[in-house]
Protein backbone atom coordinates (compact mmCIF):
# COMPACT_ATOMS: atom_id res chain seq x y z
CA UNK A 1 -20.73 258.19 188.13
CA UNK A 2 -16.94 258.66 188.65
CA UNK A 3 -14.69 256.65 186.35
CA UNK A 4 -11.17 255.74 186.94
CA UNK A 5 -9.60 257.48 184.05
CA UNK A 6 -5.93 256.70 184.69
CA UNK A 7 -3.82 254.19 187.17
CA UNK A 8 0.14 254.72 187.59
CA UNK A 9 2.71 253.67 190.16
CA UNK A 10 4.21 256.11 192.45
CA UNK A 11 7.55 257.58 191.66
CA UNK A 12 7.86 258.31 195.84
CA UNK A 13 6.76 255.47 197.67
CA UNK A 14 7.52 251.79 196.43
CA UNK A 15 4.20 250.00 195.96
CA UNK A 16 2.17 252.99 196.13
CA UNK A 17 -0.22 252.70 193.14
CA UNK A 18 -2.14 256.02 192.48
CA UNK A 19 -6.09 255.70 190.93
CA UNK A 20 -6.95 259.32 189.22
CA UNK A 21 -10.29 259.10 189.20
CA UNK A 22 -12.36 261.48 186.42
CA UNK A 23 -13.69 263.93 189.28
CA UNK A 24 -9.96 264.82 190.37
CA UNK A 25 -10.02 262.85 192.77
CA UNK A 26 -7.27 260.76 193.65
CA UNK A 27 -6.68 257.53 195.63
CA UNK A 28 -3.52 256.28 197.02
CA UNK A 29 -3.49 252.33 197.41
CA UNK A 30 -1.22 249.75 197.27
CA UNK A 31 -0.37 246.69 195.04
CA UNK A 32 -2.52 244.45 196.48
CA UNK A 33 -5.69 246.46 196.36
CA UNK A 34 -4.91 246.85 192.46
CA UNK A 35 -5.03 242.97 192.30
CA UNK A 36 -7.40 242.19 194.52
CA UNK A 37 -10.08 244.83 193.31
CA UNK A 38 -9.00 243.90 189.49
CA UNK A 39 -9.30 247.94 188.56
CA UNK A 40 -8.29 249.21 185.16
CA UNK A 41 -9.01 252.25 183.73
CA UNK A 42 -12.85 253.04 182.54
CA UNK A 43 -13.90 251.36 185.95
CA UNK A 44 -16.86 253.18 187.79
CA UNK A 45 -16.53 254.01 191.20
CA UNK A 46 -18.92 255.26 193.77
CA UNK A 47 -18.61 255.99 197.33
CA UNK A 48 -18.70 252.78 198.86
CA UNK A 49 -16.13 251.34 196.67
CA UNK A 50 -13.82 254.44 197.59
CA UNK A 51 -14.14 253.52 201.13
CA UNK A 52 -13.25 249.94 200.84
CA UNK A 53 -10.34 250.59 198.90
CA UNK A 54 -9.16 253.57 201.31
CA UNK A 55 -9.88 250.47 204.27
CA UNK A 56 -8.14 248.27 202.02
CA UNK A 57 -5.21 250.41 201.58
CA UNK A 58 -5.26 250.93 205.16
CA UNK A 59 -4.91 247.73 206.35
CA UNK A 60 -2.08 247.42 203.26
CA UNK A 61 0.09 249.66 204.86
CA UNK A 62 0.13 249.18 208.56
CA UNK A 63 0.68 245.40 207.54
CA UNK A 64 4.26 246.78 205.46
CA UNK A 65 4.75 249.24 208.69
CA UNK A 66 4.24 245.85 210.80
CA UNK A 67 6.89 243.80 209.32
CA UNK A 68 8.96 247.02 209.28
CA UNK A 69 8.93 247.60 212.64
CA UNK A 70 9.91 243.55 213.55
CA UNK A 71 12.12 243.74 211.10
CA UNK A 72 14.06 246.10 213.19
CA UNK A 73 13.91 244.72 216.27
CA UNK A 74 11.79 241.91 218.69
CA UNK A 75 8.83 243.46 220.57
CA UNK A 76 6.11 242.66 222.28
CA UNK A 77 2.43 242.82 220.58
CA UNK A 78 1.61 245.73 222.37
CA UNK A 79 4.69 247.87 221.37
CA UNK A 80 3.43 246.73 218.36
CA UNK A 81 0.31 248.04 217.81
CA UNK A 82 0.95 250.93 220.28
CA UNK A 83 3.90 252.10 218.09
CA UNK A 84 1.53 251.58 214.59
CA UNK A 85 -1.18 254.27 215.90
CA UNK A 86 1.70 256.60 216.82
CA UNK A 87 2.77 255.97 213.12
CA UNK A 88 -1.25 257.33 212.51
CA UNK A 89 -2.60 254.19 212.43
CA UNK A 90 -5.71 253.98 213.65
CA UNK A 91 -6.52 251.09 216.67
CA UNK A 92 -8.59 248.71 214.35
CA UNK A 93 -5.55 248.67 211.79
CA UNK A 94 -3.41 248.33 214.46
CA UNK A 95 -4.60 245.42 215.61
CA UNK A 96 -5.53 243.59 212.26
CA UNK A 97 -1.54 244.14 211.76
CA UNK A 98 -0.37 242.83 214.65
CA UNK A 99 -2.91 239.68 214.42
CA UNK A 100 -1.55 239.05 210.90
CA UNK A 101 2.18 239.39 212.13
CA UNK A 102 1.10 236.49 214.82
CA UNK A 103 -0.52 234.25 212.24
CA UNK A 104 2.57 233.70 209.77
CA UNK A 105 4.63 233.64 212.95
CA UNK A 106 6.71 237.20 212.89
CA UNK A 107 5.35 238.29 216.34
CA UNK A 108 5.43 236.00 219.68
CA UNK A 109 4.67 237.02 223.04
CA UNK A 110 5.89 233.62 225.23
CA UNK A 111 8.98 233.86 222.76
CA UNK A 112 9.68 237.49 223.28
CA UNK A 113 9.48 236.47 226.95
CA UNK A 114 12.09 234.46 226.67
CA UNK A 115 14.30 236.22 224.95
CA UNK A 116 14.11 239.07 227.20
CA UNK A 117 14.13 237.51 230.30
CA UNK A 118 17.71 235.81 229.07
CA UNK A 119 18.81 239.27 228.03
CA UNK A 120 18.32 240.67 231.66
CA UNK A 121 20.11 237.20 233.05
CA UNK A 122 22.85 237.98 231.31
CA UNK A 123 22.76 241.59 232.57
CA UNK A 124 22.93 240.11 235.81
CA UNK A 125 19.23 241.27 236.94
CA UNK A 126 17.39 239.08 239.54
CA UNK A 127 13.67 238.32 238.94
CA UNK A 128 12.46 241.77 240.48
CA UNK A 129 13.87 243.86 238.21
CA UNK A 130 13.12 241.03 235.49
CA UNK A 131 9.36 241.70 236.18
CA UNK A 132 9.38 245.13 235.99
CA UNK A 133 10.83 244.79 232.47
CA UNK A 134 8.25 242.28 231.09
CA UNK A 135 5.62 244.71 232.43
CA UNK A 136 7.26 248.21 230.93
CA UNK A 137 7.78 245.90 227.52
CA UNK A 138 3.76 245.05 227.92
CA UNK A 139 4.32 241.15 228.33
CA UNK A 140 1.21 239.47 229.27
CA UNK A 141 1.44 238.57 232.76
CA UNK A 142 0.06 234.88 231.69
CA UNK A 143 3.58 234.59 230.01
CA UNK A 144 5.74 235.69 233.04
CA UNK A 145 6.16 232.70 235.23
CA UNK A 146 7.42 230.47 232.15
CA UNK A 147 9.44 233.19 230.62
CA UNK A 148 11.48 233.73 234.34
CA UNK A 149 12.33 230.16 234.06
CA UNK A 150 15.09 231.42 231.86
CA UNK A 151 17.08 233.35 234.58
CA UNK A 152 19.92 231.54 236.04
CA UNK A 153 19.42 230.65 240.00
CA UNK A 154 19.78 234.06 241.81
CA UNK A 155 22.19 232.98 243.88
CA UNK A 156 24.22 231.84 240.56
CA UNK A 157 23.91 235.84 239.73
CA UNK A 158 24.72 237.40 242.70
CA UNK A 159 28.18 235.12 243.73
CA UNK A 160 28.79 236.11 240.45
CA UNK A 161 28.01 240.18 240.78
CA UNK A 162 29.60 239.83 244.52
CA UNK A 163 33.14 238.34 243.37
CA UNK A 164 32.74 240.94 240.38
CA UNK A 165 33.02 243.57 243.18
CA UNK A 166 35.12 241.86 246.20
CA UNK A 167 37.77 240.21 244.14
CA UNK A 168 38.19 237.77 247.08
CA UNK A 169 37.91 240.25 249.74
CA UNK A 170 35.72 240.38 253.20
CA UNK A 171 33.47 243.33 252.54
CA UNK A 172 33.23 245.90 255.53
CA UNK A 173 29.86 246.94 257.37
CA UNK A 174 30.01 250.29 254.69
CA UNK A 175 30.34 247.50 251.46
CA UNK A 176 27.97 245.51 252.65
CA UNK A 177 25.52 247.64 253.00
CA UNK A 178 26.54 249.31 249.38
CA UNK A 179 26.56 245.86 247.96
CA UNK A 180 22.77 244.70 249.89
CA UNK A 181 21.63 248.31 248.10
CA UNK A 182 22.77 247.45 244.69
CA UNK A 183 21.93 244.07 244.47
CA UNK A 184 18.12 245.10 245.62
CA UNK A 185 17.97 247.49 242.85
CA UNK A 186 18.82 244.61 240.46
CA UNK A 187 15.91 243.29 241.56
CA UNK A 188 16.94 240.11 244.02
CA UNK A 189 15.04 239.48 247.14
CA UNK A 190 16.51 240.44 250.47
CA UNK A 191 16.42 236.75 251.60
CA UNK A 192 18.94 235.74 248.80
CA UNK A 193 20.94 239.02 249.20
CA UNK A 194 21.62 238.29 252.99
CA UNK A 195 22.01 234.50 252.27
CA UNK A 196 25.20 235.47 249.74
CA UNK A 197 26.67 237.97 251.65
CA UNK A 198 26.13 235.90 254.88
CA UNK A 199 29.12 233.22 252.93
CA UNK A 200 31.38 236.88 252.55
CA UNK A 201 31.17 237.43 256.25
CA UNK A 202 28.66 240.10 256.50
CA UNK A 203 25.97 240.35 259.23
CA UNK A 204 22.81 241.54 257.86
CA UNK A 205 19.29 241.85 259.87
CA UNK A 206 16.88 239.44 258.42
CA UNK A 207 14.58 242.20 257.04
């Protein structure tokens, strides 16, 4: 049977522990597996022990890639795990990761929610356009509702956008309709465009 005949730490990747076995094989694992398999030199190892420490070591490292990743910036779960497998993780890691990352608290959909829906408030997007962010970030749509109780009133936002543009002047038909455009693509609802530009004068259809 194969025998571990040396164990040293990488010079190349920090907590990268390499296991030479006697057959020339070698296995790349990580701290933890070191500790938690208690291996020293003379160990035997057969197949099935290779594979749990090469699962082992799997799960080791998309765990550090995890907390990597957050570290960098706020995501949802499914960035998460979606950005581990293109990283060559494979879906099963991926999602062990990202379930660890929610259990000591480093990953949180309903607060990531939040968080971006105030982000898009202050960018002076209405709940449309809100939406379509939460979906392209991959929000749960079980978290939406609560999370769009963050955006200001939309009327709040678009007095604001409108004076941004006006400066205290009645828009003509041409602005109007320019303004009705751009405020739709910010994602407010035509009731609550026509409603605001209704106090500026204009005289927009009702659809």
């Amino acid at each position: 049977m194969t025998q571990i005949e040396r164990i040293e730490a990488s010079g190349r990747k920090r907590g990268r522990v390499l296991v030479y076995l006697t057959d020339g094989a070698c296995l790349k694992i990580t701290e933890q597996e070191l500790l938690d398999f208690g291996l020293r030199a003379g160990d035997e190892v057969d197949e099935e022990m290779r594979r749990r420490l090469r699962t082992a070591a799997g799960v080791s490292d998309t765990r550090a890639a995890a907390a990597e990743l957050m570290g960098r910036r706020a995501m949802s779960r499914r960035d998460l795990e979606r950005k581990l497998q293109e990283r060559g993780a494979s879906r099963t890691e991926s999602r062990y990761a990202a379930e660890w990352m929610e259990a000591i608290g480093a990953i949180n959909d309903a607060e990531y929610a939040a968080m971006l829906v105030r982000h898009c408030g202050q960018q002076g997007y209405g709940p449309g356009r809100v939406r379509e962010k939460l979906r392209e970030k991959g929000v749960p749509r079980e978290l939406w509702e609560d999370a769009l109780k963050q955006l200001p009133p939309p009327e709040e936002q678009i007095e604001a956008f409108l004076n941004s543009k006006l400066h205290g002047e009645v828009p003509d038909v041409q602005q109007q309709k320019k303004l009705a455009a751009a405020l739709a693509r910010r994602g407010f609802g035509w009731s609550d465009v026509r409603a605001a530009l209704s106090r500026w004068g204009a005289e927009l259809p009702d659809e």
